[in-house]
C-alpha atoms as a PDB file:
ATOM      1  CA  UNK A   1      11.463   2.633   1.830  1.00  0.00           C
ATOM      2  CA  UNK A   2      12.048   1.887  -1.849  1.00  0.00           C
ATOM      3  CA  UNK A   3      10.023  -0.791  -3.952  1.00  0.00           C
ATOM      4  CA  UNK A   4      12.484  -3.844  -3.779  1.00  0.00           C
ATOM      5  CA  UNK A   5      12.483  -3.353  -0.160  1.00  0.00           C
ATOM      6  CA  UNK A   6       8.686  -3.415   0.564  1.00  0.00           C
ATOM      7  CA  UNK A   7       8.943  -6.694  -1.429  1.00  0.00           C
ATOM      8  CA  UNK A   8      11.572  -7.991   0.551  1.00  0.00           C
ATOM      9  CA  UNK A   9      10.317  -7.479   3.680  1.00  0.00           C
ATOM     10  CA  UNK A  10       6.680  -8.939   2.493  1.00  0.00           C
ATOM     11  CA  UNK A  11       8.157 -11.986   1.044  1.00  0.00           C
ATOM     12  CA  UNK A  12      10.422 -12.247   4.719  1.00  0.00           C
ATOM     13  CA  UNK A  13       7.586 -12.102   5.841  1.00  0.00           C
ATOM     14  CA  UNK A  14       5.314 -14.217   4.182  1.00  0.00           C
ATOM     15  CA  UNK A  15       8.368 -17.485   4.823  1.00  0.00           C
ATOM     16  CA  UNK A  16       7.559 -17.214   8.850  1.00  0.00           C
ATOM     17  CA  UNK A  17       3.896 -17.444   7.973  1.00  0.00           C
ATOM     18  CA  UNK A  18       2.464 -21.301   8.475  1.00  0.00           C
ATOM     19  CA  UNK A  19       1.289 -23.220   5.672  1.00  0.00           C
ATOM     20  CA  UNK A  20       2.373 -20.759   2.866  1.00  0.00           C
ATOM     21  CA  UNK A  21       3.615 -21.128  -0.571  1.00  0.00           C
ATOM     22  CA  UNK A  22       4.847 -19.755  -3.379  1.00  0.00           C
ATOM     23  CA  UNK A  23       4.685 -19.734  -7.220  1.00  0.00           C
ATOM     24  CA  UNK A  24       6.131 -17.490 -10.048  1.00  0.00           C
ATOM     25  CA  UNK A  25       4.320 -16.125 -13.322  1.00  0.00           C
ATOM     26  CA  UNK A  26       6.328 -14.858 -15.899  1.00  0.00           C
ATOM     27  CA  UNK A  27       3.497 -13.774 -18.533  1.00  0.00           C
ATOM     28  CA  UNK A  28       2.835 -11.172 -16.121  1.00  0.00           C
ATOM     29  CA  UNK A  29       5.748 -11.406 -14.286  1.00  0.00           C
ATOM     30  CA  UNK A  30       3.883 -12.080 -10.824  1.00  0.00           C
ATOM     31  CA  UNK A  31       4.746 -13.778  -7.370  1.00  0.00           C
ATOM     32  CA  UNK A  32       2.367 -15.087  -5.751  1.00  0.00           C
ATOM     33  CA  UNK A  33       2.223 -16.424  -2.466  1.00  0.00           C
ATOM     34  CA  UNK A  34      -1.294 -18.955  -1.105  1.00  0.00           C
ATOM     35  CA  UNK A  35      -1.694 -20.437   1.861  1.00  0.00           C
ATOM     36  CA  UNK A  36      -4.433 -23.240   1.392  1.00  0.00           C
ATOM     37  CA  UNK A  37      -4.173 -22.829  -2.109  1.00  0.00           C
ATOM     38  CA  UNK A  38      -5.801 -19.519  -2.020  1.00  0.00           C
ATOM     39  CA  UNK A  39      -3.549 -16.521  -2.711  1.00  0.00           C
ATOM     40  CA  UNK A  40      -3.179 -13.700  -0.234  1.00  0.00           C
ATOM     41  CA  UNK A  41      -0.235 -11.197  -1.504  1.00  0.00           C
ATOM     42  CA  UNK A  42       1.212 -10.886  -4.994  1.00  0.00           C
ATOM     43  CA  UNK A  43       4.152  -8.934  -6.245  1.00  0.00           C
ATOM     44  CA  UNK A  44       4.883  -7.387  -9.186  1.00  0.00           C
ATOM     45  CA  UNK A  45       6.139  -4.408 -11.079  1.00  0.00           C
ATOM     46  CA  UNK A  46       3.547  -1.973 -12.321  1.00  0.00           C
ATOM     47  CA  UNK A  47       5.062   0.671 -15.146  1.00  0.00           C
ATOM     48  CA  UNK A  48       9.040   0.693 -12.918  1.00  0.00           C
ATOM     49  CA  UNK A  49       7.331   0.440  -9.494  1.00  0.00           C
ATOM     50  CA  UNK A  50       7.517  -2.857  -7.422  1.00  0.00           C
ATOM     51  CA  UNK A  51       3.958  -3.146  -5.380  1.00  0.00           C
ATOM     52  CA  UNK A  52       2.781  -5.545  -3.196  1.00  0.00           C
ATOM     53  CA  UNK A  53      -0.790  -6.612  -3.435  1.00  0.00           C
ATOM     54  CA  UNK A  54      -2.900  -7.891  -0.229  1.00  0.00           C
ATOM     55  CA  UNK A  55      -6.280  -8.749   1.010  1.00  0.00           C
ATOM     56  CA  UNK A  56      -8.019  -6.033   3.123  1.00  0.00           C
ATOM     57  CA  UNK A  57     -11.270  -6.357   4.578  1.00  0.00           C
ATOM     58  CA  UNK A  58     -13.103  -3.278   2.690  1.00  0.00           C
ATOM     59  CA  UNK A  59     -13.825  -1.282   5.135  1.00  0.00           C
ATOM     60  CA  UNK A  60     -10.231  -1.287   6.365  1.00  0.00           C
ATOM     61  CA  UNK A  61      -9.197  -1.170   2.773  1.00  0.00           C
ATOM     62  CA  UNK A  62     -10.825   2.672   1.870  1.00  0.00           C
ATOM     63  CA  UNK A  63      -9.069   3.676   5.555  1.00  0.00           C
ATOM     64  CA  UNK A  64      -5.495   2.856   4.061  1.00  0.00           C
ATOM     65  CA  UNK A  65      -6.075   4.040   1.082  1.00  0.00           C
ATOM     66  CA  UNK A  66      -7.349   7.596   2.563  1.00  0.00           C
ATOM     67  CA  UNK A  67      -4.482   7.186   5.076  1.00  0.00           C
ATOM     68  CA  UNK A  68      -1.485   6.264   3.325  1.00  0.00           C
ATOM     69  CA  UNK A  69      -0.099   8.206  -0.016  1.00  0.00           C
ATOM     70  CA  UNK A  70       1.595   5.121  -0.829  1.00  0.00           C
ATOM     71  CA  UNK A  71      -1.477   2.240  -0.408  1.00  0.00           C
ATOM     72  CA  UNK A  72      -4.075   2.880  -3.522  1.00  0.00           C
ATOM     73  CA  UNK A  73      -7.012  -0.239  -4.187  1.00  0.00           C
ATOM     74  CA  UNK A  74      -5.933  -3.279  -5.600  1.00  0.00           C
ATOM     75  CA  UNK A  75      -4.099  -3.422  -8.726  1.00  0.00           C
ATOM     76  CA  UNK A  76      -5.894  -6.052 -10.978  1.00  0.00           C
ATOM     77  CA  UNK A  77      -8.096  -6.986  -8.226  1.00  0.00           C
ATOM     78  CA  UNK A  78     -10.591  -6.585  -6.976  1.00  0.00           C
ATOM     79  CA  UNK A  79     -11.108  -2.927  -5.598  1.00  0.00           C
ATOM     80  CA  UNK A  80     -13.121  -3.505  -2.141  1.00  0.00           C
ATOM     81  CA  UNK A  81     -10.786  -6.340  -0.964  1.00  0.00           C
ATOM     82  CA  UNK A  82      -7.152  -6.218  -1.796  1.00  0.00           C
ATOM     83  CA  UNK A  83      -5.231  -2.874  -1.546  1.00  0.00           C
ATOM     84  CA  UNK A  84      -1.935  -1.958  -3.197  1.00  0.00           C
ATOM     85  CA  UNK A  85       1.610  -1.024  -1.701  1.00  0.00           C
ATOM     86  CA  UNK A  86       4.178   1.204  -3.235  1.00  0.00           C
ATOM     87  CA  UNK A  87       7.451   1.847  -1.669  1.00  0.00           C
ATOM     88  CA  UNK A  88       7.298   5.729  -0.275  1.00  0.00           C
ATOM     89  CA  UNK A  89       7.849   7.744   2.982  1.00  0.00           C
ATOM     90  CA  UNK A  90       3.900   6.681   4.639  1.00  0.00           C
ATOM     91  CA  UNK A  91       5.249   2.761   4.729  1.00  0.00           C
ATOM     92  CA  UNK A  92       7.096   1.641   7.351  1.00  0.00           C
ATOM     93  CA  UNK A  93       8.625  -1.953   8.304  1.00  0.00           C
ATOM     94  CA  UNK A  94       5.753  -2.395  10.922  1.00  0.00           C
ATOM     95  CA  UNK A  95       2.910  -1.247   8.337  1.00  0.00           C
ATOM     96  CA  UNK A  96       4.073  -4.136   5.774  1.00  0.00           C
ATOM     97  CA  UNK A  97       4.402  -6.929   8.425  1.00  0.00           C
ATOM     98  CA  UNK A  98       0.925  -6.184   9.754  1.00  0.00           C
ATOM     99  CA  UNK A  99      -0.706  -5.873   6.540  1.00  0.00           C
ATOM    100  CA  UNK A 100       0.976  -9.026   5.318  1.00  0.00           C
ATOM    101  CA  UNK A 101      -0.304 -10.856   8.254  1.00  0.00           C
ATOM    102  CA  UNK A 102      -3.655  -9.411   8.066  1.00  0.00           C
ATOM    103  CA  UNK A 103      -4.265 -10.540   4.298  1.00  0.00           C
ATOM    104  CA  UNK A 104      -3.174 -13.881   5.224  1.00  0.00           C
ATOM    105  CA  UNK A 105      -5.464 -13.927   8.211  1.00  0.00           C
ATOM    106  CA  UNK A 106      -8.078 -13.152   5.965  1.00  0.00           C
ATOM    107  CA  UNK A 107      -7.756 -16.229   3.633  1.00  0.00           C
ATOM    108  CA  UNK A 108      -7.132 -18.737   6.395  1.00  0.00           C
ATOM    109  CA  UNK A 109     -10.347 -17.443   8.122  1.00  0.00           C
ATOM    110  CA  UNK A 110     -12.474 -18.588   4.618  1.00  0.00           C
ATOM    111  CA  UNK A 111     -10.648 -21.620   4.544  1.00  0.00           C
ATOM    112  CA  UNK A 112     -12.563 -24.707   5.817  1.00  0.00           C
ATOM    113  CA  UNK A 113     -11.189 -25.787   9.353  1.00  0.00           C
ATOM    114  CA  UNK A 114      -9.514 -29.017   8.068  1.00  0.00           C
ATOM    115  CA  UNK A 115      -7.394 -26.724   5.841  1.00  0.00           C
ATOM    116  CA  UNK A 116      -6.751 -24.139   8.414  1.00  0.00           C
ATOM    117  CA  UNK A 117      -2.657 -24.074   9.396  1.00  0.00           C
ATOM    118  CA  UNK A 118      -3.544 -21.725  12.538  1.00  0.00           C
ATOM    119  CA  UNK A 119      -6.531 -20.371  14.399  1.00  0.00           C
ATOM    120  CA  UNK A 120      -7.761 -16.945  11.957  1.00  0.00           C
ATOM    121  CA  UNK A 121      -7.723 -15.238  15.188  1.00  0.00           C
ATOM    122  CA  UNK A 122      -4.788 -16.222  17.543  1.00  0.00           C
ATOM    123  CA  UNK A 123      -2.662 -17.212  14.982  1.00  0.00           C
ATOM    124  CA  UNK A 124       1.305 -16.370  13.906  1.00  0.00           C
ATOM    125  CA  UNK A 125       2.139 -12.971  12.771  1.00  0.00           C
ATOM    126  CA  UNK A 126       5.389 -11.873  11.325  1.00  0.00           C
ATOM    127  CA  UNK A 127       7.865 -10.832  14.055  1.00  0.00           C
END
């Protein structure tokens, strides 16, 4: 899969996920999609290459980055907690779904209950 497409199928993605937003930085030029006014994936172009950025929980994080030729620590962020997707041959259509829905699992779990769009645990996933 190519850059553009990862980001495609991330933002997809991100649309069926409850609660979400979305606003646009042009000094970076950066996407950046919340959910409780927190972010959990950003998209941008590095030097030519489209990546998508996402929470990980850190010990997950180091597993994917081992893992996967294409998923390196976060770009900008912070190392431990938010990886970084390229488009190559290691990510798949499944992969980018699941780590999309993952990150934004994440940041509804720290988000007080009242603010909460769906249960952390149970809640909707990208189809």
């Amino acid at each position: 899969m190519n850059g553009q497409e990862l980001q495609k199928i991330a933002g997809d993605c991100t649309a069926e996920l409850p609660g979400t937003g979305q606003e646009h930085r042009l000094s970076p030029d950066w996407e950046l999609h919340k959910v409780g006014g927190k972010v959990f994936m950003l998209m941008t172009d590095m030097p030519g290459r489209p990546v998508v950025i996402l929470k990980a929980d850190p010990d997950d994080a180091t597993a994917l980055c081992k893992q996967y030729a294409d998923i390196s620590p976060g770009y900008h962020m912070n190392k431990r907690h938010w990886i970084t997707m390229e488009g190559g041959d290691t990510i798949d259509d499944k992969l980018v779904k699941e780590l999309v829905t993952d990150s934004y699992r994440l940041v509804v779990g720290g988000l007080p209950k009242s603010k909460q769009p769906v249960d952390p645990h149970t809640g909707n996933h990208c189809a």
